[in-house]
Structures are given as C-alpha cells and as structure tokens.
C-alpha atoms as a PDB file:
ATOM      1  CA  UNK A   1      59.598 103.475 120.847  1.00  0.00           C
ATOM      2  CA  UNK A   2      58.702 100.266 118.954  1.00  0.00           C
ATOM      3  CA  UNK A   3      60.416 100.763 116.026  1.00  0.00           C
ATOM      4  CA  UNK A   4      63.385 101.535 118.490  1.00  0.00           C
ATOM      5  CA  UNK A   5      63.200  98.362 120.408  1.00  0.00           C
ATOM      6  CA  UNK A   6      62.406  96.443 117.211  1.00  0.00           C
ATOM      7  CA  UNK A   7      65.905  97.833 115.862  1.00  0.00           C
ATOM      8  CA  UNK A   8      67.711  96.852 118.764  1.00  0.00           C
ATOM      9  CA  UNK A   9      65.842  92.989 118.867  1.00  0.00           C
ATOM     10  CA  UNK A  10      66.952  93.033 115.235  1.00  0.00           C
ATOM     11  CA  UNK A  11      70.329  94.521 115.776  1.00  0.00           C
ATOM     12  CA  UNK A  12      71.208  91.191 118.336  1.00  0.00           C
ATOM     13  CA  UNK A  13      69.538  87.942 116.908  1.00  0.00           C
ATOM     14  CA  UNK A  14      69.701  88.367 113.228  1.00  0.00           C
ATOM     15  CA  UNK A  15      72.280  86.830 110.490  1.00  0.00           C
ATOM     16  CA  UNK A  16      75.245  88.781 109.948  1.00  0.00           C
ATOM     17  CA  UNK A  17      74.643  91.525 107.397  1.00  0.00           C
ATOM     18  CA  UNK A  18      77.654  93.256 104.759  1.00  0.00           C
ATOM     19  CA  UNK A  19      76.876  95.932 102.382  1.00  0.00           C
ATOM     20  CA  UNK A  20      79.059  95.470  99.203  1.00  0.00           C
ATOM     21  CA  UNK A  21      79.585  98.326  96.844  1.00  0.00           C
ATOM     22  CA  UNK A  22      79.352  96.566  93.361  1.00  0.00           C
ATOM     23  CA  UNK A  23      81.484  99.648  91.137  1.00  0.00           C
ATOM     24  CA  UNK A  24      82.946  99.463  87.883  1.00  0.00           C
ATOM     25  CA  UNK A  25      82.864 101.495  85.039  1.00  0.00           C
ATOM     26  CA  UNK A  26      80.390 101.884  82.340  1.00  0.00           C
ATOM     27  CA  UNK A  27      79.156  98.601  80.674  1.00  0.00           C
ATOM     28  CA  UNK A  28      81.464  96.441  82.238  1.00  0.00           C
ATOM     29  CA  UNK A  29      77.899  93.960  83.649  1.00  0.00           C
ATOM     30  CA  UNK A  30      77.650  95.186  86.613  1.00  0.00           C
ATOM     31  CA  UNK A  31      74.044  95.313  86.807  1.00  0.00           C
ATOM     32  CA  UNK A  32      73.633  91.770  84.552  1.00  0.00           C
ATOM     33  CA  UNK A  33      75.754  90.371  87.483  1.00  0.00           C
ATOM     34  CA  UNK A  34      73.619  91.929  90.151  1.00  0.00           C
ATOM     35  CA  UNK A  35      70.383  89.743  88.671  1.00  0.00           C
ATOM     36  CA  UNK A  36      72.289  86.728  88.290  1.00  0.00           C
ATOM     37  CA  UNK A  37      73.242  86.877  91.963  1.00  0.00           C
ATOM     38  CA  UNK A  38      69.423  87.023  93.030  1.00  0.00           C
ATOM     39  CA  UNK A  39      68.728  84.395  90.184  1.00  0.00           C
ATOM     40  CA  UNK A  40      71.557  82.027  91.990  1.00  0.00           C
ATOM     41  CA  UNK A  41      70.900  83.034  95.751  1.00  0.00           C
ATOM     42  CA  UNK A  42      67.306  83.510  95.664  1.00  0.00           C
ATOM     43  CA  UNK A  43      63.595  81.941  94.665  1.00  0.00           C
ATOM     44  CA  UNK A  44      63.146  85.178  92.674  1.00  0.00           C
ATOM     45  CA  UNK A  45      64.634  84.811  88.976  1.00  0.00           C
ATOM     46  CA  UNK A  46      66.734  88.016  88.118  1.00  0.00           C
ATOM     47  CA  UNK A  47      65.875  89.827  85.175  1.00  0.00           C
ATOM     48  CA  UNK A  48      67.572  88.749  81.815  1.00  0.00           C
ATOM     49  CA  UNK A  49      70.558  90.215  80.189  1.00  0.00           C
ATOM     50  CA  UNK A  50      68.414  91.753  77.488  1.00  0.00           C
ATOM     51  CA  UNK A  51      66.347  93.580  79.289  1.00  0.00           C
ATOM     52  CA  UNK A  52      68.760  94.664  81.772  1.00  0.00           C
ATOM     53  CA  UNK A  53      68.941  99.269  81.212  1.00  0.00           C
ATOM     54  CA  UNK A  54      72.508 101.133  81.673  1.00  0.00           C
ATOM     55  CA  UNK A  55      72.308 101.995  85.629  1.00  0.00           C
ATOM     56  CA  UNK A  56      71.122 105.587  86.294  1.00  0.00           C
ATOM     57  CA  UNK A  57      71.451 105.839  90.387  1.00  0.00           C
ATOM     58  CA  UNK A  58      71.565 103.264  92.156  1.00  0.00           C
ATOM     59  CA  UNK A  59      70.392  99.047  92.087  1.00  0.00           C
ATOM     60  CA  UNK A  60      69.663  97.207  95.490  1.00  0.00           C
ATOM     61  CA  UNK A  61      69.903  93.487  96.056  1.00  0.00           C
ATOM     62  CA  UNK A  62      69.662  91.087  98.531  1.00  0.00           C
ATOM     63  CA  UNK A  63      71.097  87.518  99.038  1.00  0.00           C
ATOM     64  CA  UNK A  64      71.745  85.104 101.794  1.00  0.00           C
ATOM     65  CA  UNK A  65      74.388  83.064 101.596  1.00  0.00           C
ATOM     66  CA  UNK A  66      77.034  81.324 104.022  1.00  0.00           C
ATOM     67  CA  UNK A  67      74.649  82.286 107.064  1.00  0.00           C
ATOM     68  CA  UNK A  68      75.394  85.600 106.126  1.00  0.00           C
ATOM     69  CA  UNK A  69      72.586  88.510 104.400  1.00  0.00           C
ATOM     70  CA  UNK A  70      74.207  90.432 101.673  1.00  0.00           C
ATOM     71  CA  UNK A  71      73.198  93.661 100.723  1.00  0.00           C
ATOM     72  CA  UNK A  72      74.963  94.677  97.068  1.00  0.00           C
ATOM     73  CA  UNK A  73      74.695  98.249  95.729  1.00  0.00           C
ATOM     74  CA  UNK A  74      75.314  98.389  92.096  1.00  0.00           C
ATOM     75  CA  UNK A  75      76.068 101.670  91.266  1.00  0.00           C
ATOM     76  CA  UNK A  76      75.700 103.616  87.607  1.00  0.00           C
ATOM     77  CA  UNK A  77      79.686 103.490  86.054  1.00  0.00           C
ATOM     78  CA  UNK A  78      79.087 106.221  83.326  1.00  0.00           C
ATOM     79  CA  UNK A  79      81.824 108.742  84.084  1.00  0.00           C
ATOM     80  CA  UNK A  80      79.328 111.430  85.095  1.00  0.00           C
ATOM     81  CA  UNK A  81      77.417 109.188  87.567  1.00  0.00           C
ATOM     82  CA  UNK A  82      80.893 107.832  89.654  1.00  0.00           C
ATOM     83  CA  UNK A  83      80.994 111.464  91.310  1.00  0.00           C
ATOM     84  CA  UNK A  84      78.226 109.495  93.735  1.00  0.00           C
ATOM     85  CA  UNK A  85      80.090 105.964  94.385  1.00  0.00           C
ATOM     86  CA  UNK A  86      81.468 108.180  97.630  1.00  0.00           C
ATOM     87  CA  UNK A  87      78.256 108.730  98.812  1.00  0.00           C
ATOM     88  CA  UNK A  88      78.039 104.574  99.626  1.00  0.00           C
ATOM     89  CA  UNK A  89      82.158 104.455 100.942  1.00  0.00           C
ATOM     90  CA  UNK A  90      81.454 104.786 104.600  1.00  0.00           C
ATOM     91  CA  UNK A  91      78.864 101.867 105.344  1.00  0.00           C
ATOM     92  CA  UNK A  92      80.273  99.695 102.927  1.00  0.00           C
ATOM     93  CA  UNK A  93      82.017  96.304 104.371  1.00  0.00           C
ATOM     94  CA  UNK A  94      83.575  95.142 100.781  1.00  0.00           C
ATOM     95  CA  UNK A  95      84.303  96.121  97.373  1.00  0.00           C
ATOM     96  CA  UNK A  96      82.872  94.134  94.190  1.00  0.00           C
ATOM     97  CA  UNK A  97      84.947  95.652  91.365  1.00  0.00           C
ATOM     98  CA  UNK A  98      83.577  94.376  87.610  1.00  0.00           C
ATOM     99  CA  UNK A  99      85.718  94.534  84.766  1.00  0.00           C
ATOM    100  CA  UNK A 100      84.907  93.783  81.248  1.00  0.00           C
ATOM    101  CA  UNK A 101      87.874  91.369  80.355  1.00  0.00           C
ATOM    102  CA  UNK A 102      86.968  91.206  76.724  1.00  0.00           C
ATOM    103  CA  UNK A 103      87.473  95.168  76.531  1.00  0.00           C
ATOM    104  CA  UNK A 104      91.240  95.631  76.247  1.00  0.00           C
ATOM    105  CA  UNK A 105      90.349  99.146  75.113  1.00  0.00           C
ATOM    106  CA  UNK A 106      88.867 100.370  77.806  1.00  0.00           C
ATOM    107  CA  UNK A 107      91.213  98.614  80.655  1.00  0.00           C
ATOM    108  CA  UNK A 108      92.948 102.220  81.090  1.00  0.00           C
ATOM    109  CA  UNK A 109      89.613 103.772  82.068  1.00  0.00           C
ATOM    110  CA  UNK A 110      88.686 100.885  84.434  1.00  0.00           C
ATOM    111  CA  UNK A 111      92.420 101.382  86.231  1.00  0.00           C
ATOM    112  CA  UNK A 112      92.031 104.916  86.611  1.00  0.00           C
ATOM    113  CA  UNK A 113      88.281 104.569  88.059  1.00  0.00           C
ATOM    114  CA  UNK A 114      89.475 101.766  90.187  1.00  0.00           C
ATOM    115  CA  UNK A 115      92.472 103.382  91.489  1.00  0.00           C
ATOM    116  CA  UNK A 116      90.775 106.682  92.354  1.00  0.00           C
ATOM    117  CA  UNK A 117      88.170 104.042  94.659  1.00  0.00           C
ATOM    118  CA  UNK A 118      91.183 102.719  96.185  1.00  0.00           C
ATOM    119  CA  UNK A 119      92.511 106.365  97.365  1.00  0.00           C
ATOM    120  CA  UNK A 120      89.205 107.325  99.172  1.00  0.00           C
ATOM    121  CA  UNK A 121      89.391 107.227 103.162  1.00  0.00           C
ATOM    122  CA  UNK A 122      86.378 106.157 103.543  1.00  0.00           C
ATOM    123  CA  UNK A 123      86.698 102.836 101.883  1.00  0.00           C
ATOM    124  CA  UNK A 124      90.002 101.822 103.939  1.00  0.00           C
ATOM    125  CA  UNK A 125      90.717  98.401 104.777  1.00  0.00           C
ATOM    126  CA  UNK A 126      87.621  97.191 103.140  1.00  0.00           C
ATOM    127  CA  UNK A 127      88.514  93.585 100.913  1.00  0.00           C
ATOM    128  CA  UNK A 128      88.882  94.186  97.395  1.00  0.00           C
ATOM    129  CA  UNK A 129      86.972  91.592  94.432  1.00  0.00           C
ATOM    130  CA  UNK A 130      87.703  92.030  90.965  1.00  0.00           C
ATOM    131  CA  UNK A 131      85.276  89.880  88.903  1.00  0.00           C
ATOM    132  CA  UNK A 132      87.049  89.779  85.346  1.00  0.00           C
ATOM    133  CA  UNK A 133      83.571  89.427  83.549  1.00  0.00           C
ATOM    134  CA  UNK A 134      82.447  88.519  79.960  1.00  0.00           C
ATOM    135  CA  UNK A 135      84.903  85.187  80.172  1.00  0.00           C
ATOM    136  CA  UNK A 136      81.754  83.473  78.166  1.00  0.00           C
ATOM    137  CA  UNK A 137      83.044  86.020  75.143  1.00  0.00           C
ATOM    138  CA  UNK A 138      86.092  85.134  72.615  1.00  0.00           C
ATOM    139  CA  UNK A 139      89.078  87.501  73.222  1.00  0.00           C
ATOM    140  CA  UNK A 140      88.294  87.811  77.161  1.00  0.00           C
ATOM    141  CA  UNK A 141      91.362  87.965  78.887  1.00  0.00           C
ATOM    142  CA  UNK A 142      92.490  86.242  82.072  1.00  0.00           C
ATOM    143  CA  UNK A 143      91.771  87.056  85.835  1.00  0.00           C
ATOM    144  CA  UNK A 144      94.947  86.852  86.694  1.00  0.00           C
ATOM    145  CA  UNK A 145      96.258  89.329  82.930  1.00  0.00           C
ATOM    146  CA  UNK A 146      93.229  91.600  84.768  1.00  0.00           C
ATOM    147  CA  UNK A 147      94.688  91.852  88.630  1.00  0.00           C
ATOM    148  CA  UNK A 148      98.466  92.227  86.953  1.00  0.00           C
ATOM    149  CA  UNK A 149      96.806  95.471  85.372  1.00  0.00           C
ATOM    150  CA  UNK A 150      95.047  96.966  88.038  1.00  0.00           C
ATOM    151  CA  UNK A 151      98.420  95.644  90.213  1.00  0.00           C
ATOM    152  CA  UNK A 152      96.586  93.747  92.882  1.00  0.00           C
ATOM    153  CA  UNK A 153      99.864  92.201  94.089  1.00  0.00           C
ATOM    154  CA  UNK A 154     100.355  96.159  95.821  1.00  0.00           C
ATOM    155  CA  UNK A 155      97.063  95.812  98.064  1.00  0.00           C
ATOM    156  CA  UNK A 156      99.036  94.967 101.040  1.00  0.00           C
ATOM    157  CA  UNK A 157      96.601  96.464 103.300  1.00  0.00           C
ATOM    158  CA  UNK A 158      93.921  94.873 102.367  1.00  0.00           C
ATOM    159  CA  UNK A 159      92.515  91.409 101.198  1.00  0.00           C
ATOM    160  CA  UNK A 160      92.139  91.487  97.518  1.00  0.00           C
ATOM    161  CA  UNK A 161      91.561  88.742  95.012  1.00  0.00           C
ATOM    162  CA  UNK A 162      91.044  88.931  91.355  1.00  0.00           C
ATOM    163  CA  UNK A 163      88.512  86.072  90.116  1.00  0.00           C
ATOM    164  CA  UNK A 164      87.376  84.714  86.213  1.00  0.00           C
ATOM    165  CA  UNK A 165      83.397  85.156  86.030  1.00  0.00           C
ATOM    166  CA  UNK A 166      80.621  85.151  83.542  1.00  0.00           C
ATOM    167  CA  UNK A 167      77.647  86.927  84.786  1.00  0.00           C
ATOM    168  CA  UNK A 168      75.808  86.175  81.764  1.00  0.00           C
ATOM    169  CA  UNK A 169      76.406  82.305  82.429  1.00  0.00           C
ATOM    170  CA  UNK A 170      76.833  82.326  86.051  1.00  0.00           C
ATOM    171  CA  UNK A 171      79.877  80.507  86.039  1.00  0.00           C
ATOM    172  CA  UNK A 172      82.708  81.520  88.834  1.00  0.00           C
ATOM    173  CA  UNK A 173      79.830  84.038  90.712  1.00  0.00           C
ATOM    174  CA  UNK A 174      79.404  81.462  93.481  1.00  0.00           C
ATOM    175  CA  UNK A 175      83.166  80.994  94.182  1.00  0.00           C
ATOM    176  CA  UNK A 176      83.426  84.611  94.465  1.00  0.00           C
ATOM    177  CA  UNK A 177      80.822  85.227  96.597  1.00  0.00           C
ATOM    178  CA  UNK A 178      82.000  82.457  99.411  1.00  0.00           C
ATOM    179  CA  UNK A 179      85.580  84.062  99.286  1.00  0.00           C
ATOM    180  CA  UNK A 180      83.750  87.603  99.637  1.00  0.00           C
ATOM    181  CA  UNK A 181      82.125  86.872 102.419  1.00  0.00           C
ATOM    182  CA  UNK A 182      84.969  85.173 104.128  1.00  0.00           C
ATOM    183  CA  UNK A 183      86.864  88.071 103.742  1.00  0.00           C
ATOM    184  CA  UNK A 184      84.411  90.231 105.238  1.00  0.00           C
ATOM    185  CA  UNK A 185      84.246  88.370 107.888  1.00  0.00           C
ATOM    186  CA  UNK A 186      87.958  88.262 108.863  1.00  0.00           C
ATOM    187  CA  UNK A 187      88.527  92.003 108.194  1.00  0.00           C
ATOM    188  CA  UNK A 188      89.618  94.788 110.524  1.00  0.00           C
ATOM    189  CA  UNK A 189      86.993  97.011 108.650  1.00  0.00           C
ATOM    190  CA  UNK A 190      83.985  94.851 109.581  1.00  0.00           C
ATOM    191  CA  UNK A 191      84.687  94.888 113.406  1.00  0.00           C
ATOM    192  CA  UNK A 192      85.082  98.556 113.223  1.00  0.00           C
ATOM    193  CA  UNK A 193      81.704  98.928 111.065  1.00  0.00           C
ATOM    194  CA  UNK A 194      80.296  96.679 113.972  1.00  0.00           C
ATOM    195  CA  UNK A 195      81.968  98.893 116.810  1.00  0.00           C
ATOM    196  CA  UNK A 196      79.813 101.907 115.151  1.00  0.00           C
ATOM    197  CA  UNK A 197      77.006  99.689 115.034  1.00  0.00           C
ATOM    198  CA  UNK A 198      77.345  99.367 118.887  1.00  0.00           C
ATOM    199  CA  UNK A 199      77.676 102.651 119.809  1.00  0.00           C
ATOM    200  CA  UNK A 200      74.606 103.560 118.254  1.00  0.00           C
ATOM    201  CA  UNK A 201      72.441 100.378 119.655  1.00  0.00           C
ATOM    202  CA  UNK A 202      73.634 102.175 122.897  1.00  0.00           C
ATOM    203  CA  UNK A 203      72.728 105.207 122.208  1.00  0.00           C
ATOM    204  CA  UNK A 204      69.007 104.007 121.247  1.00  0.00           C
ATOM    205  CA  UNK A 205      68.898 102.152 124.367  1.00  0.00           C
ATOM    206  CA  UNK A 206      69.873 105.628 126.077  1.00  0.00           C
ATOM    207  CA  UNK A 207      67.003 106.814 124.190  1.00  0.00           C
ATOM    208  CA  UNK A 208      64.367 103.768 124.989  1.00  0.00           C
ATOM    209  CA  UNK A 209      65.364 103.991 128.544  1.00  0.00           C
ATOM    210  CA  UNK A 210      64.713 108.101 129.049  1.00  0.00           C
ATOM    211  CA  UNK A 211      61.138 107.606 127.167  1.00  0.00           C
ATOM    212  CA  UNK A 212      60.550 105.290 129.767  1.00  0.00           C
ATOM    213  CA  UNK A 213      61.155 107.584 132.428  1.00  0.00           C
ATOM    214  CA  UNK A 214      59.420 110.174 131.000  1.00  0.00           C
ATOM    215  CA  UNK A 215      56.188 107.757 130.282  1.00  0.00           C
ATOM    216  CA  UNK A 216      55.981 106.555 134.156  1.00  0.00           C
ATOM    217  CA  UNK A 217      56.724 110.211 135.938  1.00  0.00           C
ATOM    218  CA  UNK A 218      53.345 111.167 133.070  1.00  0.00           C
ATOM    219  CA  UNK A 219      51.565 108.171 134.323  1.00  0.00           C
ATOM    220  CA  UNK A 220      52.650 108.850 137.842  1.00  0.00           C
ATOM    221  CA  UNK A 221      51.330 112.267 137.465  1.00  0.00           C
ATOM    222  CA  UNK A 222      47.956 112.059 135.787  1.00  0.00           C
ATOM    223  CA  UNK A 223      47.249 109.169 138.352  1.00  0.00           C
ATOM    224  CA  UNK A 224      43.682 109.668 139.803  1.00  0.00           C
ATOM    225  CA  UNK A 225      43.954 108.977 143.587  1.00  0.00           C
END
C-alpha cells in the first residue's frame, strides 16, 4: 500500500516528466549525444566520446531542464537491433531522431529507418527532432539539406523541426532541447499520455481504497472485546 500511495503523492506534486525515444541508425552519435546531454544538464560529467561502445539494448538518461524531468532512451541503431525501437513507441512523448550529416552515404538508410518510425501507430502525433549531428566535421551537410531529405515539410500532423548539432562539441544541443520540450508540452499526444496516466492513478486509488476496507473489517474482526 505504500508504494501505492507513494506513486500517487508522486504522480500529483512532481515536475512534469517526457520520455523521448533518442533513434537513429547505426553510428550516427546517438549515444555520444546522450552523455553530452547529462554532461550539459547535470553535475555528473558524461562519459567521453572515446570511450563511448556501439549501443547493444538500450541507454537511460535523465535531465531536468525548463522545469521539466526528461527521461531519453537511446536505443542500439544497428539494423538487427531496430526490430526493438517498437517496444518504447507507446510511452514515448517525443522523438529525438540523430543523423550523421557528414555521411552522405548512408542518408538512404537513415530515410528508410526514419520513415518506417514515422508509419508506426504507436508513435502518432508525437513531435519529431532531427539533430543533423557531426556539424564539428568538414563535409557535414546542413540541417535544413538534412530535413529536405527526410521531407520534414510533409509532417503536417505533427510538430517537427530539423536542427544543426555537434554532440561531440555540444554546440546547438541546448537549443534543441528547449524547443523539444516546448513541443511536448503543447502536443495532443502528451495530454493523451497524461489522460492514461489518470486513469490508472484512479485505478490505484480504487485499489488503496478497497485495502482499506479490507484492513478495518480484519481489525474490526480480530478486535478483543
């Protein structure tokens, strides 16, 4: 029953929490970005670049920022591993898609990944940011060349922006982040994540308030007179 009424106390006087799905394909820095954020948002200093390991699974992080906790999932991008990015679709509030701007070569792969994300159900309505990484690197090309490719201009259901970033650096990560959470804020997709969250806060209360009943009718009823 604690842990119950601990959830609910929780549930109604804490910040605002988002889960963000941070996807992308293989090598594009999506765990190198995932440090940096707790290195920028956070007393803890996020491991460095070179001793950052492809992702096999799944990376958790947390940040507080705008009044607002953020929980990102960075999830592995090797084209075996994506089969479990679905698994994360239905809690998530936003979508942090990384692209690796300085690999023209593999911008087919990262359209087809990102399109398939776009199709699932489960991830409808939810805000759409496309950090076009690796602008520290010669050759990287533009945020705006990188939303043109993936055809952000056709995400009329949803708010989408595409944003210049160097995760190695830090630079543009902060800008992102505020319009992120903005957008998450605003979106039909968070009040209907928050409308579940409701119904089951009434549910446990359902729950707290029959345990009750059934404590004082045992109390009642083991009572020495």
């Amino acid at each position: 029953m604690f842990s119950l009424l601990y959830g609910l106390w929780k549930y109604l006087f804490s910040k605002a929490e988002f889960h963000v799905l941070i996807l992308g394909i293989d090598k594009a820095g999506k765990t190198t970005l995932l440090e940096k954020l707790k290195t920028l948002y956070s007393d803890f200093e996020g491991l460095p670049p070179d001793r950052i390991v492809p992702t096999v699974g799944l990376n958790i992080g947390r940040i507080e920022a705008h009044k607002s906790k953020l929980i990102f999932w960075d999830l592995g991008g090797q084209l075996g591993l994506r089969t479990i990015w679905e698994k994360y679709y239905e809690e998530a509030h936003a979508i942090l898609y990384v692209v690796d701007a300085a690999s023209e070569s593999r911008l087919e792969d990262t359209k087809s990944a990102f399109e398939k994300v776009l199709r699932h159900q489960d991830l409808q309505g939810a805000p759409v940011l496309i950090f076009a990484n690796k602008q520290d690197l010669e050759g990287a090309v533009s945020a705006k060349e990188i939303g043109t490719a993936l055809n952000l201009k056709e995400l009329e259901e949803r708010e989408s922006m595409a944003m210049a970033i160097s995760a190695y650096d830090g630079s543009g990560i902060r800008e992102g982040v505020t319009w992120l959470v903005d957008a998450m804020r605003t979106c039909k997709r968070t009040q209907e994540l928050k409308q579940r969250a409701d119904a089951a806060v009434t549910m446990n209360m359902h729950v707290i308030k029959d345990d009750t009943s059934v404590w004082r009718k045992e109390r009642i009823k083991n009572r020495v007179w």
